[in-house]
N, C-alpha and C. Protein backbone atom coordinates (compact mmCIF):
# COMPACT_ATOMS: atom_id res chain seq x y z
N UNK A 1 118.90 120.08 -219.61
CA UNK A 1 119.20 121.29 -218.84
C UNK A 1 120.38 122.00 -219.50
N UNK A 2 120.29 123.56 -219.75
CA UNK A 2 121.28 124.17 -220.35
C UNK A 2 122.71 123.90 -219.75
N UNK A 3 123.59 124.07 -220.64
CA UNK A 3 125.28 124.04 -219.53
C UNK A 3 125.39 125.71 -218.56
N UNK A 4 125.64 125.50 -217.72
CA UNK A 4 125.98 127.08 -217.15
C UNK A 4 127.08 127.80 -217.93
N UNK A 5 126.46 128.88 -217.71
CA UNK A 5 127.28 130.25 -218.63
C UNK A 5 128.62 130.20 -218.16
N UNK A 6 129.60 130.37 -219.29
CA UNK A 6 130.95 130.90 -218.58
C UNK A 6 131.76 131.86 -217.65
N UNK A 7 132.45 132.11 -217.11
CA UNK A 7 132.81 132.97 -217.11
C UNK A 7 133.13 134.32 -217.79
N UNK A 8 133.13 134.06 -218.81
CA UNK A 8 133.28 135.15 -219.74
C UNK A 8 132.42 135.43 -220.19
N UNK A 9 131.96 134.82 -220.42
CA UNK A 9 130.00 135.12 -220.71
C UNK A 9 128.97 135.88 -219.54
N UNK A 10 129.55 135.32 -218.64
CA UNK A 10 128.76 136.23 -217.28
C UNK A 10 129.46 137.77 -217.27
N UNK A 11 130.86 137.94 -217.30
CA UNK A 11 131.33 139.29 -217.26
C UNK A 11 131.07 140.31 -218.72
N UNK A 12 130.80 139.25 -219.27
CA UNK A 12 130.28 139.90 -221.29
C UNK A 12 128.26 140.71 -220.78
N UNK A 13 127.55 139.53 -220.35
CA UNK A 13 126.45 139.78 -219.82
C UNK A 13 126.63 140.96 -218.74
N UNK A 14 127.31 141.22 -217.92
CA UNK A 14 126.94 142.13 -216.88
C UNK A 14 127.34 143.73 -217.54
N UNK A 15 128.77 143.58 -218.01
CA UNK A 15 129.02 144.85 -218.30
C UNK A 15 128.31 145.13 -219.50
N UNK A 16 127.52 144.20 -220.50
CA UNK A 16 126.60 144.51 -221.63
C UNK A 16 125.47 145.31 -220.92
N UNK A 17 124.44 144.63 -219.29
CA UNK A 17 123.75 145.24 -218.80
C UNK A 17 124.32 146.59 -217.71
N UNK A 18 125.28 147.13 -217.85
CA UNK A 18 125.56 148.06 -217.06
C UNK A 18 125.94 149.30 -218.01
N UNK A 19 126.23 149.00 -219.34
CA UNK A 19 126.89 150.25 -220.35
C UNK A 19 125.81 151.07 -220.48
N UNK A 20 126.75 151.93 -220.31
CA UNK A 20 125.73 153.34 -220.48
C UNK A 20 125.46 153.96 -219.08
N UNK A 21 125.49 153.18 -217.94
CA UNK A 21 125.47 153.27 -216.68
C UNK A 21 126.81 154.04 -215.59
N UNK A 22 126.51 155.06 -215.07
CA UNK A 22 127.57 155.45 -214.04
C UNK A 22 127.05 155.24 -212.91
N UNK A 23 128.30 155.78 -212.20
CA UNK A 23 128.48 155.42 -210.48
C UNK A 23 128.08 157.16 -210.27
N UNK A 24 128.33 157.20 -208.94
CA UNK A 24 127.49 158.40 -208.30
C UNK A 24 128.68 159.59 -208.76
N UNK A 25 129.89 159.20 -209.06
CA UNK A 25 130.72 160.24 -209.44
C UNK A 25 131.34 160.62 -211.22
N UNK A 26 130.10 159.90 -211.81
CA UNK A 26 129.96 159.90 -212.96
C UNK A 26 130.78 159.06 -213.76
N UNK A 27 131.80 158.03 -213.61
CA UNK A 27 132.58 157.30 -213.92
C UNK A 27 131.94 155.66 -214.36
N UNK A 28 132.25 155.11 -215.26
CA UNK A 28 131.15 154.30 -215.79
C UNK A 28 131.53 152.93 -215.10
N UNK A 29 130.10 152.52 -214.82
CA UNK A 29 129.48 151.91 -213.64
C UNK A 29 130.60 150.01 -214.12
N UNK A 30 130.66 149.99 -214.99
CA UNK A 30 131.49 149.03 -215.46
C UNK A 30 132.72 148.41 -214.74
N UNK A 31 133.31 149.93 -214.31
CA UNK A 31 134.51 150.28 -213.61
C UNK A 31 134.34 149.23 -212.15
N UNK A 32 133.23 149.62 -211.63
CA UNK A 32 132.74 149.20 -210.58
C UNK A 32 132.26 147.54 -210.00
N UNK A 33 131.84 147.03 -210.72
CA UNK A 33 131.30 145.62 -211.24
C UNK A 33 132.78 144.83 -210.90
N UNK A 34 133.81 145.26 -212.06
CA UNK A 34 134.93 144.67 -212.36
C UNK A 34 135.84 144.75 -211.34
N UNK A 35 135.70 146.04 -210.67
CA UNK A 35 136.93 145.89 -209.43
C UNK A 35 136.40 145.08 -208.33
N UNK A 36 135.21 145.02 -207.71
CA UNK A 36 133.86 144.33 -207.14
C UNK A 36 134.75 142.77 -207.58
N UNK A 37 134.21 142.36 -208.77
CA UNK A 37 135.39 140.85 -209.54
C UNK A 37 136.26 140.52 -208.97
N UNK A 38 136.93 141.28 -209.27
CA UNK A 38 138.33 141.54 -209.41
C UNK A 38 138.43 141.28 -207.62
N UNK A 39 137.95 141.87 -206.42
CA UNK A 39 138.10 142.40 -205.14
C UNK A 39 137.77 140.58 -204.52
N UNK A 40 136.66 139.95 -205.03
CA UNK A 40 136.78 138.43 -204.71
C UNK A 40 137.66 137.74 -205.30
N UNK A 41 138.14 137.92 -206.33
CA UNK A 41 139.38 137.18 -206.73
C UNK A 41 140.14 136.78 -205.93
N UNK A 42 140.70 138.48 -205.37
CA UNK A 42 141.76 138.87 -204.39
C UNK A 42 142.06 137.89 -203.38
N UNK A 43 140.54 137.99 -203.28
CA UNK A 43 140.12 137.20 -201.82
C UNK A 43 140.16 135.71 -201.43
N UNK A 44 139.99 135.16 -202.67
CA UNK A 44 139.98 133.68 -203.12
C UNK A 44 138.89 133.01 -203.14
N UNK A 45 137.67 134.29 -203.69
CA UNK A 45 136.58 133.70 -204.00
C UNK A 45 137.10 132.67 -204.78
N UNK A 46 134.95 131.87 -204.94
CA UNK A 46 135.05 130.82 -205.77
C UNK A 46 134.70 131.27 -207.26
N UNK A 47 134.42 130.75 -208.09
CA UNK A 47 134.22 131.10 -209.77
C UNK A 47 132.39 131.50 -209.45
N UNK A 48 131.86 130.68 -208.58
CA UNK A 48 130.22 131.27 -208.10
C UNK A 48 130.68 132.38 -207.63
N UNK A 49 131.26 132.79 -206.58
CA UNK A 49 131.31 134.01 -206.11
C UNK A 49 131.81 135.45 -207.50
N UNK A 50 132.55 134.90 -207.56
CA UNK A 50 133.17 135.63 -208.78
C UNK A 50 132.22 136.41 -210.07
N UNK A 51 130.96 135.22 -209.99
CA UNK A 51 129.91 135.11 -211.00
C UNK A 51 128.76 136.33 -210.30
N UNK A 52 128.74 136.49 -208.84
CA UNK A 52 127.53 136.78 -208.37
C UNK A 52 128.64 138.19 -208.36
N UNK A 53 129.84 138.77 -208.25
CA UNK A 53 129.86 140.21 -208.41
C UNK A 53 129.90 140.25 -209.26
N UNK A 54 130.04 139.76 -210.32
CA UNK A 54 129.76 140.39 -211.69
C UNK A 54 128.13 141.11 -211.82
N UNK A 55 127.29 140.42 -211.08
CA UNK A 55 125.84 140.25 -211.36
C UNK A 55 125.68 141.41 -209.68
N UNK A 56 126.29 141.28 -209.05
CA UNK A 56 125.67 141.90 -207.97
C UNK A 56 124.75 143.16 -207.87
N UNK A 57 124.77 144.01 -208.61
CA UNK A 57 123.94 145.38 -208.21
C UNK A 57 123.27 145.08 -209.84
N UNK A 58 122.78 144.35 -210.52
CA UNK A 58 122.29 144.29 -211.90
C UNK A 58 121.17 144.59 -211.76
N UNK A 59 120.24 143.24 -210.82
CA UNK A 59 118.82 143.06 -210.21
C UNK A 59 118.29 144.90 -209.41
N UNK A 60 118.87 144.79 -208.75
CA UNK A 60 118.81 146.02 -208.24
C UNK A 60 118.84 147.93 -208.83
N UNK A 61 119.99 147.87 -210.02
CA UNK A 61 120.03 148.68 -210.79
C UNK A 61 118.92 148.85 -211.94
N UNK A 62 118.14 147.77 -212.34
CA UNK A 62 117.15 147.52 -213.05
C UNK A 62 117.86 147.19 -214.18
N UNK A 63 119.58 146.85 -214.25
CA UNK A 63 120.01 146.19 -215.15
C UNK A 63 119.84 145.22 -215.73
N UNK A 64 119.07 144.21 -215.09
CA UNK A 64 118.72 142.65 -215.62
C UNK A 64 117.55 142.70 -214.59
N UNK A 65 116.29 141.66 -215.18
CA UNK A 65 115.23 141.43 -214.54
C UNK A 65 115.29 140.54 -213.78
N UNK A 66 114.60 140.73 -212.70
CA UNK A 66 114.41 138.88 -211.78
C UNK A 66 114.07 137.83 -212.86
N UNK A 67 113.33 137.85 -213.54
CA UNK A 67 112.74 136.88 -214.72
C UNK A 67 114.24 136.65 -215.38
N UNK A 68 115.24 137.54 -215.88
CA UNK A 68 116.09 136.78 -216.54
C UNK A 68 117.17 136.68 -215.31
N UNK A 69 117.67 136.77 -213.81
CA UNK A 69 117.78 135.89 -212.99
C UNK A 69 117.47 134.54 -212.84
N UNK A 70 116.47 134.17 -213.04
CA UNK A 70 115.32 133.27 -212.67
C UNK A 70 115.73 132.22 -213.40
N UNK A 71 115.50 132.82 -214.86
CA UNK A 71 115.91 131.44 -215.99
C UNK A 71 117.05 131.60 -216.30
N UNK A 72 118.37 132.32 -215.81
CA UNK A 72 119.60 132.03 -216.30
C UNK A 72 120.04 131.06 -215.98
N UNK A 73 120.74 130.58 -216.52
CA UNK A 73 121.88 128.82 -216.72
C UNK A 73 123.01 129.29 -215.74
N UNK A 74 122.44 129.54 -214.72
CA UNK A 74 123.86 129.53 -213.56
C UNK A 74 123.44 128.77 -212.47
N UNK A 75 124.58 128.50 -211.53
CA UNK A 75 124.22 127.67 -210.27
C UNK A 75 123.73 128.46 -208.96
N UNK A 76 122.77 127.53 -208.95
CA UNK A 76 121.57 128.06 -207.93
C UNK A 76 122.25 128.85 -206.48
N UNK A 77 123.58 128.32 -206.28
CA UNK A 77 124.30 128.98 -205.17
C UNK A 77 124.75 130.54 -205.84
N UNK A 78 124.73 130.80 -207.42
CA UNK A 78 125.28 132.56 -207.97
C UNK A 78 123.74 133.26 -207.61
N UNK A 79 122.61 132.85 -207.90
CA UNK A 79 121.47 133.15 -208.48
C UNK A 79 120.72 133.81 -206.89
N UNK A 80 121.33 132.36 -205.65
CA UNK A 80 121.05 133.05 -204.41
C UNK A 80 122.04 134.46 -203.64
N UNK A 81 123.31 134.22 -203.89
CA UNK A 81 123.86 135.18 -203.82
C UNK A 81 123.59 136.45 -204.73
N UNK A 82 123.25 136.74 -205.73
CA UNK A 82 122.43 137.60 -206.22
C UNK A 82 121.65 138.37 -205.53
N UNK A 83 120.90 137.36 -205.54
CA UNK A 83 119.55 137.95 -204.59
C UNK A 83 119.40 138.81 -203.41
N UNK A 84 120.68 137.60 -202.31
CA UNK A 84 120.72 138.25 -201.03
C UNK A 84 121.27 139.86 -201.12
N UNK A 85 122.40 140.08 -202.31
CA UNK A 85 122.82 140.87 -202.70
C UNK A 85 122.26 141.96 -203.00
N UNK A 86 121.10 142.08 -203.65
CA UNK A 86 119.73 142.71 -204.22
C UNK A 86 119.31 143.90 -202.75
N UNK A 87 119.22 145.35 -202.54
CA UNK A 87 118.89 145.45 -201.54
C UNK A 87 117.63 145.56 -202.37
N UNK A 88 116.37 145.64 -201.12
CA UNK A 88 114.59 145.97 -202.12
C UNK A 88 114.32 147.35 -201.50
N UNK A 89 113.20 147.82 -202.21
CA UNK A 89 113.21 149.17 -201.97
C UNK A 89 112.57 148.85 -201.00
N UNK A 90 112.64 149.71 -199.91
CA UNK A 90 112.46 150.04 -199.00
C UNK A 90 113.01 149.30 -197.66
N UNK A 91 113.74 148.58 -197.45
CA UNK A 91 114.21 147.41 -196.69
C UNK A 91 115.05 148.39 -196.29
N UNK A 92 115.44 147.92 -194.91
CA UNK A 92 116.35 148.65 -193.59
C UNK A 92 117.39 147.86 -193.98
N UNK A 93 118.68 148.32 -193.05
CA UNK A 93 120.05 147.93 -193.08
C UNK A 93 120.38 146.93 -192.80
N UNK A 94 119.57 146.72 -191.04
CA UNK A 94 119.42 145.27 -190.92
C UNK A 94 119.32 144.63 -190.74
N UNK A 95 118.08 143.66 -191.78
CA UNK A 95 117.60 142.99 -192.66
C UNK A 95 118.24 142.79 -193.82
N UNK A 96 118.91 143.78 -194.34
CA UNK A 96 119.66 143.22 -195.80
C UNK A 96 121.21 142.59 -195.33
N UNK A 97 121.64 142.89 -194.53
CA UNK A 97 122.98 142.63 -193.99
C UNK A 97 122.48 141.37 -193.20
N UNK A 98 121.73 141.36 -193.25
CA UNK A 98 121.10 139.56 -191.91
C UNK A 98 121.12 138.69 -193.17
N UNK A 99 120.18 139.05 -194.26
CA UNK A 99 120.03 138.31 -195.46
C UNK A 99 121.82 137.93 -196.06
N UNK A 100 122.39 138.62 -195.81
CA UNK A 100 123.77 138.92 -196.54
C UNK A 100 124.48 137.87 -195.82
N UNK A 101 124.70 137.44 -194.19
CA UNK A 101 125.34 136.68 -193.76
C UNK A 101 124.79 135.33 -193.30
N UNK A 102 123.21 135.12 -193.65
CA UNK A 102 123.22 133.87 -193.97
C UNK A 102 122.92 133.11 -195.38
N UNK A 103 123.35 133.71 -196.11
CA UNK A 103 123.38 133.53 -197.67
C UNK A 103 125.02 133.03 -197.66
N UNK A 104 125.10 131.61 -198.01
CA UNK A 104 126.50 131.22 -198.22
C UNK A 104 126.88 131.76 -199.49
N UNK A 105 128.36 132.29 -198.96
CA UNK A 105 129.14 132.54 -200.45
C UNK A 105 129.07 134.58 -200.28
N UNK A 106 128.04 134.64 -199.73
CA UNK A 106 127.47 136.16 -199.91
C UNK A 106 128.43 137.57 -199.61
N UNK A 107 128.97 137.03 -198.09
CA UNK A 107 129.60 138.11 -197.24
C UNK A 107 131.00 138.13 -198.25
N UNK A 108 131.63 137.48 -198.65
CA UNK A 108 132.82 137.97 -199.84
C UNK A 108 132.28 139.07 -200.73
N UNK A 109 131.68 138.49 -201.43
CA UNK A 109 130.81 139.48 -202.42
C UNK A 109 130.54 141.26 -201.79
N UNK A 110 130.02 141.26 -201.05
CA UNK A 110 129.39 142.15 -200.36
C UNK A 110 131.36 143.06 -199.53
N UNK A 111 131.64 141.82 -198.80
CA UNK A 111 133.18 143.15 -198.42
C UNK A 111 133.62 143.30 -199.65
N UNK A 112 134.16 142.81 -200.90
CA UNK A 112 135.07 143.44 -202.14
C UNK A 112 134.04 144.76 -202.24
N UNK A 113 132.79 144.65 -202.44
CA UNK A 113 131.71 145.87 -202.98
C UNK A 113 132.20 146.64 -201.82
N UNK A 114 132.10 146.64 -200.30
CA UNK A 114 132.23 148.45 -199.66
C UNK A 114 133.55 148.36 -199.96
N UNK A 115 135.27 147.31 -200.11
CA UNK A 115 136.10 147.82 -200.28
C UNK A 115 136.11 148.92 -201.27
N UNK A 116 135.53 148.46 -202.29
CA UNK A 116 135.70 149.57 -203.35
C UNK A 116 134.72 150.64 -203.23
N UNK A 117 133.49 150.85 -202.63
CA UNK A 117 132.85 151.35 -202.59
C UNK A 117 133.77 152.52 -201.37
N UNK A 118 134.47 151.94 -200.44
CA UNK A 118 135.17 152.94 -199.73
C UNK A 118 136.66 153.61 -199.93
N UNK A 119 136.74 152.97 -201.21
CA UNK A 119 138.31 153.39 -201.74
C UNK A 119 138.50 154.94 -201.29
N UNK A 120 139.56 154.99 -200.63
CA UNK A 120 139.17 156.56 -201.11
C UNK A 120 139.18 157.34 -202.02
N UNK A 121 140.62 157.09 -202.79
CA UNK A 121 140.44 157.62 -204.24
C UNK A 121 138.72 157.28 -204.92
N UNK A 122 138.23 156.54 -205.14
CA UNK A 122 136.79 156.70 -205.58
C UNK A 122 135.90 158.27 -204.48
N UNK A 123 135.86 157.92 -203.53
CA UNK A 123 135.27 158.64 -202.66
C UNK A 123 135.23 160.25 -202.74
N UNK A 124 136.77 160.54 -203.32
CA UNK A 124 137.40 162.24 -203.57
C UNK A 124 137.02 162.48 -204.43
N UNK A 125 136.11 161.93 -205.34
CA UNK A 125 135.33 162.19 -206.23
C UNK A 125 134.44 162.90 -206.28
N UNK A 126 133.81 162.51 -205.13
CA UNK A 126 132.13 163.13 -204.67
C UNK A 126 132.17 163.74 -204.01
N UNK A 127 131.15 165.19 -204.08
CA UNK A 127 130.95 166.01 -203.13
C UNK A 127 131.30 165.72 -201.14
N UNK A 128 131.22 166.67 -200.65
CA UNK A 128 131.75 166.47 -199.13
C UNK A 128 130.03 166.10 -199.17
N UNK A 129 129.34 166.31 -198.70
CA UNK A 129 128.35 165.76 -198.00
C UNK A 129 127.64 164.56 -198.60
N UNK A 130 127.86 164.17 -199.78
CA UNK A 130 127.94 162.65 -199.98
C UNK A 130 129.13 161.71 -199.67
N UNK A 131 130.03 162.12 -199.84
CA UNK A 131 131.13 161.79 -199.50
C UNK A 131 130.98 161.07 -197.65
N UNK A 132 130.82 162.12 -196.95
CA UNK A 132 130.23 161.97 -195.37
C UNK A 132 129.56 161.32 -195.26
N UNK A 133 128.05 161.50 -196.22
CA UNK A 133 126.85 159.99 -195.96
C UNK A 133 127.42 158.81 -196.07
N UNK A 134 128.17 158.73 -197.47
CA UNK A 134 128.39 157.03 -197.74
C UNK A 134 129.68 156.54 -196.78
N UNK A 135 130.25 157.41 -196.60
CA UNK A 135 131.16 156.75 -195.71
C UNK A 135 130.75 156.31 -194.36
N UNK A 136 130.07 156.86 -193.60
CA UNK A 136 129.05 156.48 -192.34
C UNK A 136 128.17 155.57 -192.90
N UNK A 137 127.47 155.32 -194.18
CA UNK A 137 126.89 154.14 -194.60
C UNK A 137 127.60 152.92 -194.33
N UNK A 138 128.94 153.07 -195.13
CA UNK A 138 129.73 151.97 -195.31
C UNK A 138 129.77 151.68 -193.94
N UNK A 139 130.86 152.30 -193.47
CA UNK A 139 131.18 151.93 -191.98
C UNK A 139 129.86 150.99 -191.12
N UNK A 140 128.84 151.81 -191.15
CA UNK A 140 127.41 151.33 -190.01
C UNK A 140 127.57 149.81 -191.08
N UNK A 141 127.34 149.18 -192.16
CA UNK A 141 126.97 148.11 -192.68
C UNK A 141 128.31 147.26 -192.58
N UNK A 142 129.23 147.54 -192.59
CA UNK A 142 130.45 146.96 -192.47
C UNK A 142 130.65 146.29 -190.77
N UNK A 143 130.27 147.37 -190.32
CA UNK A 143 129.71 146.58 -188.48
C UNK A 143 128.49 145.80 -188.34
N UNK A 144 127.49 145.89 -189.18
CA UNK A 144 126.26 145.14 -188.74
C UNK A 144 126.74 143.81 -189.81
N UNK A 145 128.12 143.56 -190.54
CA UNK A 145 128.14 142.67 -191.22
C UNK A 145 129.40 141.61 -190.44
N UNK A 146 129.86 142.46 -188.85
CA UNK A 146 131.14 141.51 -188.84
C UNK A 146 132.66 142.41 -189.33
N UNK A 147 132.61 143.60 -190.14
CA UNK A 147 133.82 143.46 -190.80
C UNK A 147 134.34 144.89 -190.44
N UNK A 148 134.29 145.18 -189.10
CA UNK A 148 134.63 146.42 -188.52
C UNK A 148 135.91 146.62 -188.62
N UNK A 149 136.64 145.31 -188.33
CA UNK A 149 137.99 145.15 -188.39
C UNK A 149 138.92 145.55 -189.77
N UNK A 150 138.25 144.73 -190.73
CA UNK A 150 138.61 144.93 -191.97
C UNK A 150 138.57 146.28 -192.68
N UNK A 151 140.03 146.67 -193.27
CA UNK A 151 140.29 148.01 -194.19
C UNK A 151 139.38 147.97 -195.45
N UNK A 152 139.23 149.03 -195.63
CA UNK A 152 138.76 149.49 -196.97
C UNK A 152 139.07 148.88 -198.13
């Protein structure tokens, strides 16, 4: 059985599959991934957790395939957090936020992503009426996740 990928190898792999890629305010999507990292660190994720924001919006972005999910050399607890992580097209709020809090390891992952996703400095970026959607996004998923309490 392969050894699991490093750490540095997982953050080499993600931002390899994200270059070239921006965020909705044109700022490269890299940026995003890493503070996401960086936001479980904070938190005192574990080195799995740590592993699954690196990877978190990959599956989903069409950055990396389920197939190379599938057979990567990571531990089966990054690979499920991934997943739960993964919204699918067409899936309601929630259902992906149900998937999100019984997926161990998951709900870290997922608050560093709306922290940054609600920064505001990120946010003054984008037009007012996106700006308005995602923030009522955040907020509604941040309550159906438990973390009403919790700042941005």
């Amino acid at each position: 059985m392969p050894q699991n990928l490093s750490p540095a190898e997982i953050e080499a792999i993600a931002r390899e599959a994200h270059a070239g890629q921006t965020d909705k305010a044109g700022r490269p999507y890299t940026e995003h991934i890493a503070a996401v990292a960086e936001g479980v660190r904070a938190r005192g994720g574990s080195q799995e957790q740590i592993a699954a924001a690196w990877l978190h919006d990959a599956i989903e972005d069409d950055a990396l395939s389920r197939e190379w999910l599938d057979g990567a050399a990571l531990p089966q607890s990054v690979k499920d957090m991934v997943l739960a992580l993964t919204k699918r097209e067409g899936e309601d709020l929630t259902s992906y936020t149900r998937r999100i809090l019984t997926t161990p390891g998951a709900l870290v992952v997922k608050e560093a992503d709306l922290a940054h996703n609600s920064d505001p400095a990120r946010l003054a970026l984008l037009d007012e009426e996106t700006r308005a959607r995602l923030t009522e996004k955040y907020a509604r998923t941040r309550r159906l996740l438990g973390l009403e309490d919790a700042g941005a």
